[in-house]
C-alpha atoms as a PDB file:
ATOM      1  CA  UNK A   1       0.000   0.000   0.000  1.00  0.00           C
ATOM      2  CA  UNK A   2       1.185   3.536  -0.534  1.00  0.00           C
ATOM      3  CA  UNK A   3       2.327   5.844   2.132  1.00  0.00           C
ATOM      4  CA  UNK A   4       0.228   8.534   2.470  1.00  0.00           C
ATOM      5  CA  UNK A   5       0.785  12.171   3.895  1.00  0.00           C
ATOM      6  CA  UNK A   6      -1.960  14.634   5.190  1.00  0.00           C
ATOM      7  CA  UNK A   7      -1.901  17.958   3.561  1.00  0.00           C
ATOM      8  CA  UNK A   8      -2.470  19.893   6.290  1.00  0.00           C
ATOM      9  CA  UNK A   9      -3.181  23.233   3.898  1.00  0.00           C
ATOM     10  CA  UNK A  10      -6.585  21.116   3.176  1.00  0.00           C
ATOM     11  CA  UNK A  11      -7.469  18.822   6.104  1.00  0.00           C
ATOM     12  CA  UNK A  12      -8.307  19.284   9.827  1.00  0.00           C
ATOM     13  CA  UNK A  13      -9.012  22.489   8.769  1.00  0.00           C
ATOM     14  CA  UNK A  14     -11.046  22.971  11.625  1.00  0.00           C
ATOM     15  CA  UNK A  15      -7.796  22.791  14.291  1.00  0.00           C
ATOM     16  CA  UNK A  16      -5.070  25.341  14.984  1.00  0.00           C
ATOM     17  CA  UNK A  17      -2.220  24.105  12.232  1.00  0.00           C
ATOM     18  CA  UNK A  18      -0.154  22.978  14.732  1.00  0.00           C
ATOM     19  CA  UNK A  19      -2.739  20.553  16.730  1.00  0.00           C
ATOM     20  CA  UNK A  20      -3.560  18.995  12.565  1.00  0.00           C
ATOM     21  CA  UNK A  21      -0.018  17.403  13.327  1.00  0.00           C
ATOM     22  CA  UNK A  22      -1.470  14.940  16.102  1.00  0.00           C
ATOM     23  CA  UNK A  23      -4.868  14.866  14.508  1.00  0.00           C
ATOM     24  CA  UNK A  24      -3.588  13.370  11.071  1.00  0.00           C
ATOM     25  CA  UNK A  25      -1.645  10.924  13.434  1.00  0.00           C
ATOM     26  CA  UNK A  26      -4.195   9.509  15.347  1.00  0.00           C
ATOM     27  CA  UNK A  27      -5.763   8.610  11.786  1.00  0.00           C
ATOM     28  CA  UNK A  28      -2.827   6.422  10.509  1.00  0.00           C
ATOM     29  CA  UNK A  29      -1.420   8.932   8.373  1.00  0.00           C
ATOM     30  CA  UNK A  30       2.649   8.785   8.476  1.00  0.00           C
ATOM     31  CA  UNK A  31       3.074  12.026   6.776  1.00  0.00           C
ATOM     32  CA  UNK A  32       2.690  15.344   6.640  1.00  0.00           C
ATOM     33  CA  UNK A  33       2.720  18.021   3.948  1.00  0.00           C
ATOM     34  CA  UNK A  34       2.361  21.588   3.650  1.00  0.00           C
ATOM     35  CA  UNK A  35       1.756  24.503   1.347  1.00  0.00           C
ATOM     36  CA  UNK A  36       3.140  27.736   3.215  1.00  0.00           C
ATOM     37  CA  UNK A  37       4.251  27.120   6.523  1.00  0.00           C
ATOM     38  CA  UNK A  38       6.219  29.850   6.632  1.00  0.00           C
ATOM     39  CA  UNK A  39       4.557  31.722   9.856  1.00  0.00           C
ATOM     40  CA  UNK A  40       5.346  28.784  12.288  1.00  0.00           C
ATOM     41  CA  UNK A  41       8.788  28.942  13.232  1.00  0.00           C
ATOM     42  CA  UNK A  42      10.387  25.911  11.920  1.00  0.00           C
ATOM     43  CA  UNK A  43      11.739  24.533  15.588  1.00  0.00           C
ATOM     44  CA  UNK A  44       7.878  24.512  16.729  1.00  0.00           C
ATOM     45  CA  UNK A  45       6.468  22.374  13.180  1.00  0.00           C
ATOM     46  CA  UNK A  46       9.839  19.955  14.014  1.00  0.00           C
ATOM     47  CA  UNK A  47       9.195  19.545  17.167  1.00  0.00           C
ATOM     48  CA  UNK A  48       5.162  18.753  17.108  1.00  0.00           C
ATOM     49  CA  UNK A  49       6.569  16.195  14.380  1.00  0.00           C
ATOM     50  CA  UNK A  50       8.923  14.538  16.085  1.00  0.00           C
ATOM     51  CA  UNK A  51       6.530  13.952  18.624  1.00  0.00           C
ATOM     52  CA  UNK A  52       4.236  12.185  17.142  1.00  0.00           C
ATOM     53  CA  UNK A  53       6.078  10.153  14.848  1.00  0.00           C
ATOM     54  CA  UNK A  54       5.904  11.729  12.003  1.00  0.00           C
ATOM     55  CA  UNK A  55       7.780  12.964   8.691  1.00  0.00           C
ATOM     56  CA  UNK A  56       7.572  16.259   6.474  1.00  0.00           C
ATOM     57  CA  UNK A  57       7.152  14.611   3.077  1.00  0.00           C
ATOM     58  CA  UNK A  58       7.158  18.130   1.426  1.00  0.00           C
ATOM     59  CA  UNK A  59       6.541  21.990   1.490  1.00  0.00           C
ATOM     60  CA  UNK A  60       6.055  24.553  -0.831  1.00  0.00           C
ATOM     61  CA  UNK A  61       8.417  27.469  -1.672  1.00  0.00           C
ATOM     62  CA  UNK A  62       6.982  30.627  -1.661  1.00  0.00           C
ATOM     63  CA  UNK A  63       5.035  31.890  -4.288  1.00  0.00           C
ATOM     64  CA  UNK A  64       5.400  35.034  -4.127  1.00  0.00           C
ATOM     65  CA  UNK A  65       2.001  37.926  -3.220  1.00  0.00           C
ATOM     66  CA  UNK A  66      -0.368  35.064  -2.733  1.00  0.00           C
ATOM     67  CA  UNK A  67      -2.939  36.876  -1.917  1.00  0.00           C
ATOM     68  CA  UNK A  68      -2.607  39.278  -4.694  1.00  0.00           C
ATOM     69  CA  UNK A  69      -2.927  36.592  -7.107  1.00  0.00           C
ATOM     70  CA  UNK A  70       0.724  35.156  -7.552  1.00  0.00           C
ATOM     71  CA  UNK A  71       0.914  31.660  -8.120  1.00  0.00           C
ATOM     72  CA  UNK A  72       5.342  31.315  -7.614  1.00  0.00           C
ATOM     73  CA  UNK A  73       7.816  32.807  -9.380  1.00  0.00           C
ATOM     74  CA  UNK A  74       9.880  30.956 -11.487  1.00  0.00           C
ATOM     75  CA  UNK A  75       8.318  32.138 -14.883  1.00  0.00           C
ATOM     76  CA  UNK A  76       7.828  35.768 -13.850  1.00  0.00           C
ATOM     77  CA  UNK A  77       9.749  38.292 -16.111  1.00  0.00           C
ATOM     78  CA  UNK A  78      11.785  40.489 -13.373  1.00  0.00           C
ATOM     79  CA  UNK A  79      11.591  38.775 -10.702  1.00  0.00           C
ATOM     80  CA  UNK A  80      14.855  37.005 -10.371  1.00  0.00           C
ATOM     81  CA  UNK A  81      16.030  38.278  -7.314  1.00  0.00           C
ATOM     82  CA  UNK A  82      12.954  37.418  -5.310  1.00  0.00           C
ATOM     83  CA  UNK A  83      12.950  34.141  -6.662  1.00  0.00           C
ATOM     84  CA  UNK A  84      16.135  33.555  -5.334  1.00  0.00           C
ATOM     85  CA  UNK A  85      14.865  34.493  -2.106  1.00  0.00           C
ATOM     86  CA  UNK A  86      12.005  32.661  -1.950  1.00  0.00           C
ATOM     87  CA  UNK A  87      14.615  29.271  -3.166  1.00  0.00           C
ATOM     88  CA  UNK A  88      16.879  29.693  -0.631  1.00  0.00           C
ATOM     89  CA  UNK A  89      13.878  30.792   2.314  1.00  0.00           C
ATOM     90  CA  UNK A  90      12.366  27.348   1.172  1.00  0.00           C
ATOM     91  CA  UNK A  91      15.373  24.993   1.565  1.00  0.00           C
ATOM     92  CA  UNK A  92      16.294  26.593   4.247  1.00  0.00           C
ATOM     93  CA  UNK A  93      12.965  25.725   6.108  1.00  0.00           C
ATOM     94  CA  UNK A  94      12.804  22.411   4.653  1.00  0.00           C
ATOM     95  CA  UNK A  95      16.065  21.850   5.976  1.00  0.00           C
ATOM     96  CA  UNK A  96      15.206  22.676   9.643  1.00  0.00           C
ATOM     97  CA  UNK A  97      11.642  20.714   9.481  1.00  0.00           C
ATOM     98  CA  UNK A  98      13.303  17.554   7.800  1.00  0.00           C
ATOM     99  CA  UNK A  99      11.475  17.788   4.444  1.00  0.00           C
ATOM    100  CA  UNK A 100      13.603  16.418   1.503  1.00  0.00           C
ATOM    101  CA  UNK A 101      11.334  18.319  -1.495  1.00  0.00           C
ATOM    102  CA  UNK A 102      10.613  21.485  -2.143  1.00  0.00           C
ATOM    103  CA  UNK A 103       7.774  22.174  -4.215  1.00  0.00           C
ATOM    104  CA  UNK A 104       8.399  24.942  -6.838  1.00  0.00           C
ATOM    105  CA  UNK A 105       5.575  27.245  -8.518  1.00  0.00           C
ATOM    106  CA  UNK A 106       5.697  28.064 -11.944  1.00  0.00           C
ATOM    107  CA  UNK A 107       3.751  30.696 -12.037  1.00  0.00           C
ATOM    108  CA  UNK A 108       0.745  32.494 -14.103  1.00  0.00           C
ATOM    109  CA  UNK A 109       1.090  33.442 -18.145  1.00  0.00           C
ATOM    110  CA  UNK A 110      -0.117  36.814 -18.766  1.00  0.00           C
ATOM    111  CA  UNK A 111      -2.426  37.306 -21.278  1.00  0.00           C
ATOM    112  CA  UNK A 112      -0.502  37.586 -24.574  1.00  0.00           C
ATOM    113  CA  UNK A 113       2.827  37.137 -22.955  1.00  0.00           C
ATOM    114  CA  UNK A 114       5.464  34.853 -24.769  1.00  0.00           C
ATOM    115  CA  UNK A 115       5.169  31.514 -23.806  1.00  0.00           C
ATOM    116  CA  UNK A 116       8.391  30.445 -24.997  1.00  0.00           C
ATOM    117  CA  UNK A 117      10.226  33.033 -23.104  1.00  0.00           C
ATOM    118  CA  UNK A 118       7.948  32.308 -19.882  1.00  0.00           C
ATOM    119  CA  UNK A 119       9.382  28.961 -20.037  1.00  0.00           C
ATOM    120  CA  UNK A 120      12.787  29.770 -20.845  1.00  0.00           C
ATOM    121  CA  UNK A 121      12.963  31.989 -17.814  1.00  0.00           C
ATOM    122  CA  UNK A 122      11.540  29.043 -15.740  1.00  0.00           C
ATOM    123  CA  UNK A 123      14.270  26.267 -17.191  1.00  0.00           C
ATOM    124  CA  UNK A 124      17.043  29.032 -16.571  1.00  0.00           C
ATOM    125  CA  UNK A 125      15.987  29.362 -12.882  1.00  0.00           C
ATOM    126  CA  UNK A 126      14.939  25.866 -12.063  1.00  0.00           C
ATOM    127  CA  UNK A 127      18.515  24.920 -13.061  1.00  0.00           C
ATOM    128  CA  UNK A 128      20.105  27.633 -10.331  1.00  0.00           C
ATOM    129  CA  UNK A 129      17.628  26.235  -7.906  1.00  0.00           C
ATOM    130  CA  UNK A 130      18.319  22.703  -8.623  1.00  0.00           C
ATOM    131  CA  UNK A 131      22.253  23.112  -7.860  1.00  0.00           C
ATOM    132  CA  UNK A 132      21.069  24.824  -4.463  1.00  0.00           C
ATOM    133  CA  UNK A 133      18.636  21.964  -3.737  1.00  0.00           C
ATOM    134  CA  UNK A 134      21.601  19.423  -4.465  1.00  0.00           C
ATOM    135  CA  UNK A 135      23.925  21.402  -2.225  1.00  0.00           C
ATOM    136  CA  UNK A 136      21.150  21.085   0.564  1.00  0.00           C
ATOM    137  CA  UNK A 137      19.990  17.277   0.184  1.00  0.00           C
ATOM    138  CA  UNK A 138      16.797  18.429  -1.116  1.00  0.00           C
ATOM    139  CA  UNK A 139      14.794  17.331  -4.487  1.00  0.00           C
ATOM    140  CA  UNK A 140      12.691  19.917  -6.067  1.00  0.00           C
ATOM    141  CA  UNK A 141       9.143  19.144  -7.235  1.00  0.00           C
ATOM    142  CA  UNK A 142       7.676  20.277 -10.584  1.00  0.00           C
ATOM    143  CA  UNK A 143       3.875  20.213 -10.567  1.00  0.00           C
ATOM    144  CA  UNK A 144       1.278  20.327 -13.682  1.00  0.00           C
ATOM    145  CA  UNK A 145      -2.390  22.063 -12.727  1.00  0.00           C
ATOM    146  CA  UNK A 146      -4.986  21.955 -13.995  1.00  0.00           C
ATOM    147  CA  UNK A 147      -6.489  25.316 -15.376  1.00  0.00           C
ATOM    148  CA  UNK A 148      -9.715  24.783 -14.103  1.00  0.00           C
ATOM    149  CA  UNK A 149      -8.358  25.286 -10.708  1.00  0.00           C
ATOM    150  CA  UNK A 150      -5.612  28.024 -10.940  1.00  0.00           C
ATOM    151  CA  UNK A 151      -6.230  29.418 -14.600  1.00  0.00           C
ATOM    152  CA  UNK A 152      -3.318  30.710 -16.673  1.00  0.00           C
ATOM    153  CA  UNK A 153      -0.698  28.232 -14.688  1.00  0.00           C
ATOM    154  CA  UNK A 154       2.156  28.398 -17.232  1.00  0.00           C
ATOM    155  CA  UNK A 155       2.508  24.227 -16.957  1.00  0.00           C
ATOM    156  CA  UNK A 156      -0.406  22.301 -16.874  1.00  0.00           C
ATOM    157  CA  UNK A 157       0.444  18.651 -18.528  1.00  0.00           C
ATOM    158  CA  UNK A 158       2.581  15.452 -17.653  1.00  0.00           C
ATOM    159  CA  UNK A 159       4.590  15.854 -20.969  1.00  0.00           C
ATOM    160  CA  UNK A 160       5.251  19.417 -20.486  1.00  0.00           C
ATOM    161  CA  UNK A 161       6.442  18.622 -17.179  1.00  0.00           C
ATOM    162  CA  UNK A 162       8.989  15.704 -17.960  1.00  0.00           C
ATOM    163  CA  UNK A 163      10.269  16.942 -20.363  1.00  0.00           C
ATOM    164  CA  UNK A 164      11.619  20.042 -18.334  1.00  0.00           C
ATOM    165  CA  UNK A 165      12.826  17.817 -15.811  1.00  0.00           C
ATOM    166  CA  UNK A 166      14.994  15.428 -18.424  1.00  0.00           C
ATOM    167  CA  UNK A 167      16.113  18.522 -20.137  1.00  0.00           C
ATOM    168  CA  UNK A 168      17.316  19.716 -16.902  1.00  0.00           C
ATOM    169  CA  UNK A 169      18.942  16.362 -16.071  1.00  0.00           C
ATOM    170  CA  UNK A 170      19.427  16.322 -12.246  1.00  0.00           C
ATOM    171  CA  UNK A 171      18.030  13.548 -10.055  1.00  0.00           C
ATOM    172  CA  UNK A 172      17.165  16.916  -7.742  1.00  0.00           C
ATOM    173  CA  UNK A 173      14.504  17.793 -10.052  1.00  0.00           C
ATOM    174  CA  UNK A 174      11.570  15.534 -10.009  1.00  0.00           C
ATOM    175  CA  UNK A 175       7.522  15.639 -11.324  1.00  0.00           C
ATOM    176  CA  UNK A 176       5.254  15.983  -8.597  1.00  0.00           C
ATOM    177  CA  UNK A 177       2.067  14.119 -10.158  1.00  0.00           C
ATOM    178  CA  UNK A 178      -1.624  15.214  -8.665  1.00  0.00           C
ATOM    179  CA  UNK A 179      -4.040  12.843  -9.676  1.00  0.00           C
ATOM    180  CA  UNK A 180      -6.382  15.392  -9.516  1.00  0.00           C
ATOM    181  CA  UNK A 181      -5.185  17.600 -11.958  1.00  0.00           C
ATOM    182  CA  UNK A 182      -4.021  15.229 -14.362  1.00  0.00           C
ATOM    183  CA  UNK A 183      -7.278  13.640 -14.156  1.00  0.00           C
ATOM    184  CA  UNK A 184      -9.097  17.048 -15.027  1.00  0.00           C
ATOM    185  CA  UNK A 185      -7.021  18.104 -17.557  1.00  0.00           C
ATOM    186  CA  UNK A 186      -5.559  14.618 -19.288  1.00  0.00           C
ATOM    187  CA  UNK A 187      -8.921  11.979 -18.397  1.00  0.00           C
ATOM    188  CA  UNK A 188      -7.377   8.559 -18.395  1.00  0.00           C
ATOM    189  CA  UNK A 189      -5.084   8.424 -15.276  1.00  0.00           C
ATOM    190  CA  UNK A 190      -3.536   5.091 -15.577  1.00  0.00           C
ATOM    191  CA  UNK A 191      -2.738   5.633 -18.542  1.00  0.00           C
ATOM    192  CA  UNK A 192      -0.689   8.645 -17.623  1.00  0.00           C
ATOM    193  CA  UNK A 193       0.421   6.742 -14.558  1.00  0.00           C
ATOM    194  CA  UNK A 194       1.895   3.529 -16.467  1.00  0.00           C
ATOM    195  CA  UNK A 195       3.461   6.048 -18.868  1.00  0.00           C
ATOM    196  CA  UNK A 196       5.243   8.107 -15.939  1.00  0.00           C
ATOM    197  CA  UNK A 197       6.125   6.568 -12.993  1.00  0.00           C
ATOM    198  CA  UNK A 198       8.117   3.800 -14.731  1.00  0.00           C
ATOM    199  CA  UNK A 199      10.784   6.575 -15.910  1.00  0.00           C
ATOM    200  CA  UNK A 200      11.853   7.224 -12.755  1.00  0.00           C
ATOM    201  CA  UNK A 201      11.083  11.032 -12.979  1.00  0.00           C
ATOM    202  CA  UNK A 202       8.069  11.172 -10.511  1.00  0.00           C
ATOM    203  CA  UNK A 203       8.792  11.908  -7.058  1.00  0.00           C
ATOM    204  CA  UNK A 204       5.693  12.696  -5.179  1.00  0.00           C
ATOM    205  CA  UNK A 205       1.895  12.321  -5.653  1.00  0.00           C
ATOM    206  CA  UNK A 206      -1.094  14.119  -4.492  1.00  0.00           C
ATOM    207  CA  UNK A 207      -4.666  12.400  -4.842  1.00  0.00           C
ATOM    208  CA  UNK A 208      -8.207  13.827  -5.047  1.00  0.00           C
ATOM    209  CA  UNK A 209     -11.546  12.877  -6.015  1.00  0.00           C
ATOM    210  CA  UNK A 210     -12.783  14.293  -9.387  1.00  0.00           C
ATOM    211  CA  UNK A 211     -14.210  16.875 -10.199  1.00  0.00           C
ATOM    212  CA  UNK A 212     -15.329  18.652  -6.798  1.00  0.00           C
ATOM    213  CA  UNK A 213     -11.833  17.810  -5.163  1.00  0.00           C
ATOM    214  CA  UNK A 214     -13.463  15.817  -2.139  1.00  0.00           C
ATOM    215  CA  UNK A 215     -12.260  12.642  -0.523  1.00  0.00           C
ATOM    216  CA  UNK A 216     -10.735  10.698  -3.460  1.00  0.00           C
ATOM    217  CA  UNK A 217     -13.548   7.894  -3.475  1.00  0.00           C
ATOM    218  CA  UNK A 218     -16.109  10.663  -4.174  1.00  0.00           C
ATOM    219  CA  UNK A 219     -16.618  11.463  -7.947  1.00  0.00           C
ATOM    220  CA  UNK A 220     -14.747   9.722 -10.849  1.00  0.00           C
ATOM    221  CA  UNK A 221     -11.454   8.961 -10.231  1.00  0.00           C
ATOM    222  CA  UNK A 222     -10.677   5.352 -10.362  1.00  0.00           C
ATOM    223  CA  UNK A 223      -8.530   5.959  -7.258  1.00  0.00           C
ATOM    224  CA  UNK A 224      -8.466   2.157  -6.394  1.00  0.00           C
ATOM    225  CA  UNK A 225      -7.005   1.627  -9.831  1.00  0.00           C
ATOM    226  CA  UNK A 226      -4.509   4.470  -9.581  1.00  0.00           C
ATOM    227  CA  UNK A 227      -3.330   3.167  -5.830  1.00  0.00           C
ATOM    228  CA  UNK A 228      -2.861  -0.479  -7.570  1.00  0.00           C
ATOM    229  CA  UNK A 229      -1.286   0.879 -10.195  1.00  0.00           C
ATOM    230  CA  UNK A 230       1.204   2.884  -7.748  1.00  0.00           C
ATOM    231  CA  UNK A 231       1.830  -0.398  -5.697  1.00  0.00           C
ATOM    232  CA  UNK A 232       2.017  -2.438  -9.223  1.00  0.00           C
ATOM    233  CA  UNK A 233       5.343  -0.212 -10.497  1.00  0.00           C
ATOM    234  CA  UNK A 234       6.827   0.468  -7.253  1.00  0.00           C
ATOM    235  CA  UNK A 235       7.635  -2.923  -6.884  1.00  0.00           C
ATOM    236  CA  UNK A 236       8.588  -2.852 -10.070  1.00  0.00           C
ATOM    237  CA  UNK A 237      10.835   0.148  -9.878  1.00  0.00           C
ATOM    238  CA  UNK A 238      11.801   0.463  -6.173  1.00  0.00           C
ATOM    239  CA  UNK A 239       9.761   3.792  -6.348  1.00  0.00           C
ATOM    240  CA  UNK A 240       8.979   4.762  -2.275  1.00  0.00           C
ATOM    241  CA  UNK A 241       7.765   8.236  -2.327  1.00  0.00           C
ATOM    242  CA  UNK A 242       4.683   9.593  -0.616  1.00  0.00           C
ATOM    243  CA  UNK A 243       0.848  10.090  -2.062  1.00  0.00           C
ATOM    244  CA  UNK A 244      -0.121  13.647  -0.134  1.00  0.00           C
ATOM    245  CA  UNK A 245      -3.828  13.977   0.304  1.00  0.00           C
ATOM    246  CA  UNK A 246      -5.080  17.172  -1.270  1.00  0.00           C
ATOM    247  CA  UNK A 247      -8.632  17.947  -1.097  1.00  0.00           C
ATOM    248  CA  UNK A 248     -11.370  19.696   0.579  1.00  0.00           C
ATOM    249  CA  UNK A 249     -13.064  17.212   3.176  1.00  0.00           C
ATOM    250  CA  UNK A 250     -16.959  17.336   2.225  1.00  0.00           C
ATOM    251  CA  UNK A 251     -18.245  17.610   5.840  1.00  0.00           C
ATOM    252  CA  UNK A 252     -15.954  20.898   5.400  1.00  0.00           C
ATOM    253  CA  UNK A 253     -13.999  22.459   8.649  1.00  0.00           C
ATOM    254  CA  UNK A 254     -16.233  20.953  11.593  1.00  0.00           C
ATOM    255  CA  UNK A 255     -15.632  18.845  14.310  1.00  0.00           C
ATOM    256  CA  UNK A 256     -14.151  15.564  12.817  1.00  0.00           C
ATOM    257  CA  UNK A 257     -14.689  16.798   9.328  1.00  0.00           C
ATOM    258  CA  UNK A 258     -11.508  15.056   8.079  1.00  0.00           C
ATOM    259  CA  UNK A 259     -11.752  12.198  10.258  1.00  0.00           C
ATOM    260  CA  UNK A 260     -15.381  10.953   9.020  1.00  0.00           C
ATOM    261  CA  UNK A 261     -14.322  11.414   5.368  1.00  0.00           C
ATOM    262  CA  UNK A 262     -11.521   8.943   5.910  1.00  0.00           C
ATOM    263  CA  UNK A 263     -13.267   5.432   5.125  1.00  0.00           C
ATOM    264  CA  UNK A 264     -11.614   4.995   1.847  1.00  0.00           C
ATOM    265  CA  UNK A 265      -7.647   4.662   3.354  1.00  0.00           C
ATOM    266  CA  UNK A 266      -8.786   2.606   6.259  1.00  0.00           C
ATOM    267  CA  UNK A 267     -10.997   0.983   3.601  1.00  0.00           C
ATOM    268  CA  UNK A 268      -7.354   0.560   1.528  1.00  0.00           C
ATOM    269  CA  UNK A 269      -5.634  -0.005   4.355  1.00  0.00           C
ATOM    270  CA  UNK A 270      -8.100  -3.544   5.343  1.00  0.00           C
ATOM    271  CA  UNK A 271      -8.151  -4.384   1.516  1.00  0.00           C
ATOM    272  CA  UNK A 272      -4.708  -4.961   1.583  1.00  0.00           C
ATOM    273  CA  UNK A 273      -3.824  -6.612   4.707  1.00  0.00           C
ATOM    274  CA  UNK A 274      -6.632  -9.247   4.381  1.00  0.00           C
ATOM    275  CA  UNK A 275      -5.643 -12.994   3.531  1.00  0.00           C
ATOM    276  CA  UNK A 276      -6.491 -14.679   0.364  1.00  0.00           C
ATOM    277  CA  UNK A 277      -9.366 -16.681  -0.004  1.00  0.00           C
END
């Protein structure tokens, strides 16, 4: 069975961020991840960790004014210098918290802005941020998504995606693959999965339900098929990342919201632990 981590950006929404730690460990996860953790000092999100067990599977850089509709930094004309910044803020907390990827936003395409340069400006810095993540121990994560979600995201498909990273050429830089998105912008996810995982580029997926981005066993998604799958090719490969769980719980931020909404992993979890007929 897959490990999986508890996005705490998403889940147990109805805690204080902190106090998600122990809550996603009293529900079996082994994992955390986060998107901007960056207001809890990086001591206090260790130790709360450590405590309970627990790993950082991954954080996000920063991605620049957030709230003023930024979505990273690595595509943005001008804005070398606080791209830098935001690289080297990001390993630097990932360091301290234990986390050994650091996801990296691409970024929004302005209307009729150059695509080709956008991307040119993101391979040039992705390749200074790569040698820093080396330096530091730590991989950094590529991401497609979908533009239903965050429209005008400069990279938005599993091709796109790898071939950036084997252009690039550094087992730092890896694909992080969101079922989710992939699902709502390229349909048949095993397909995509059997085509990806075996090269050895992806190192870190997220999972979701499709299309309302609830528990993964609510909507489309053949998430059964894509955990198989997953299993299938790791033992294949000797792949032994994490799957991060990304989605809005559908009970929403109340009292056990995220815990109710968790049948389908300890569903998973009896599935595969129960002897053969």
């Amino acid at each position: 069975m897959p490990r999986f981590a508890a996005n705490l950006g998403f889940l147990y929404q109805e805690l204080p961020f902190l106090d998600r730690i122990e809550a996603a460990a009293s529900d079996g996860f082994r994992a955390i991840e986060c998107l901007f953790p960056y207001d809890v000092p990086a001591a206090e999100l260790r130790a709360r960790v450590d405590a309970h067990g627990l790993e950082v599977a991954l954080i996000n850089a920063p991605p620049g004014d957030w709230a003023g509709g930024e979505r990273g930094l690595a595509s943005l004309a001008g804005r070398d210098e606080d791209f830098r910044e935001s690289i080297e803020r990001g390993l630097d907390y990932a360091h301290r918290v234990g986390a050994p990827r650091l996801h990296v936003l691409a970024g929004l395409l302005a209307p009729n802005e150059d695509r080709d340069a956008a991307i040119g400006r993101y391979e040039a810095r992705l390749r200074w941020a790569v040698e820093q993540g080396a330096r530091a121990g730590i991989t950094l994560m590529i991401e497609p998504i979908n533009p239903h979600d965050m429209p005008g995201y400069l990279l938005q498909r599993q091709d796109e995606a790898h071939a950036i990273v084997e252009r690039i050429g550094s087992g730092h830089l890896k694909v992080q693959m969101d079922l989710y998105h992939c699902a709502r912008v390229e349909g048949d996810v095993l397909a995509q999965l059997r085509q990806w995982l075996p090269t050895g580029r992806v190192g870190h997926f997220q999972i979701a339900g499709v299309p309302d981005r609830h528990e993964p066993d609510v909507g489309t998604l053949d998430w059964r098929g894509a955990l198989a799958a997953i299993d299938e090719i790791a033992a294949e490969t000797g792949w032994d990342g994490w799957v991060g769980c990304e989605y809005r719980p559908r009970r929403g931020a109340v009292p056990e919201g995220t815990s109710a909404g968790l049948g389908w992993l300890r569903d998973q979890a009896i599935t595969r632990v129960s002897p053969s007929p």
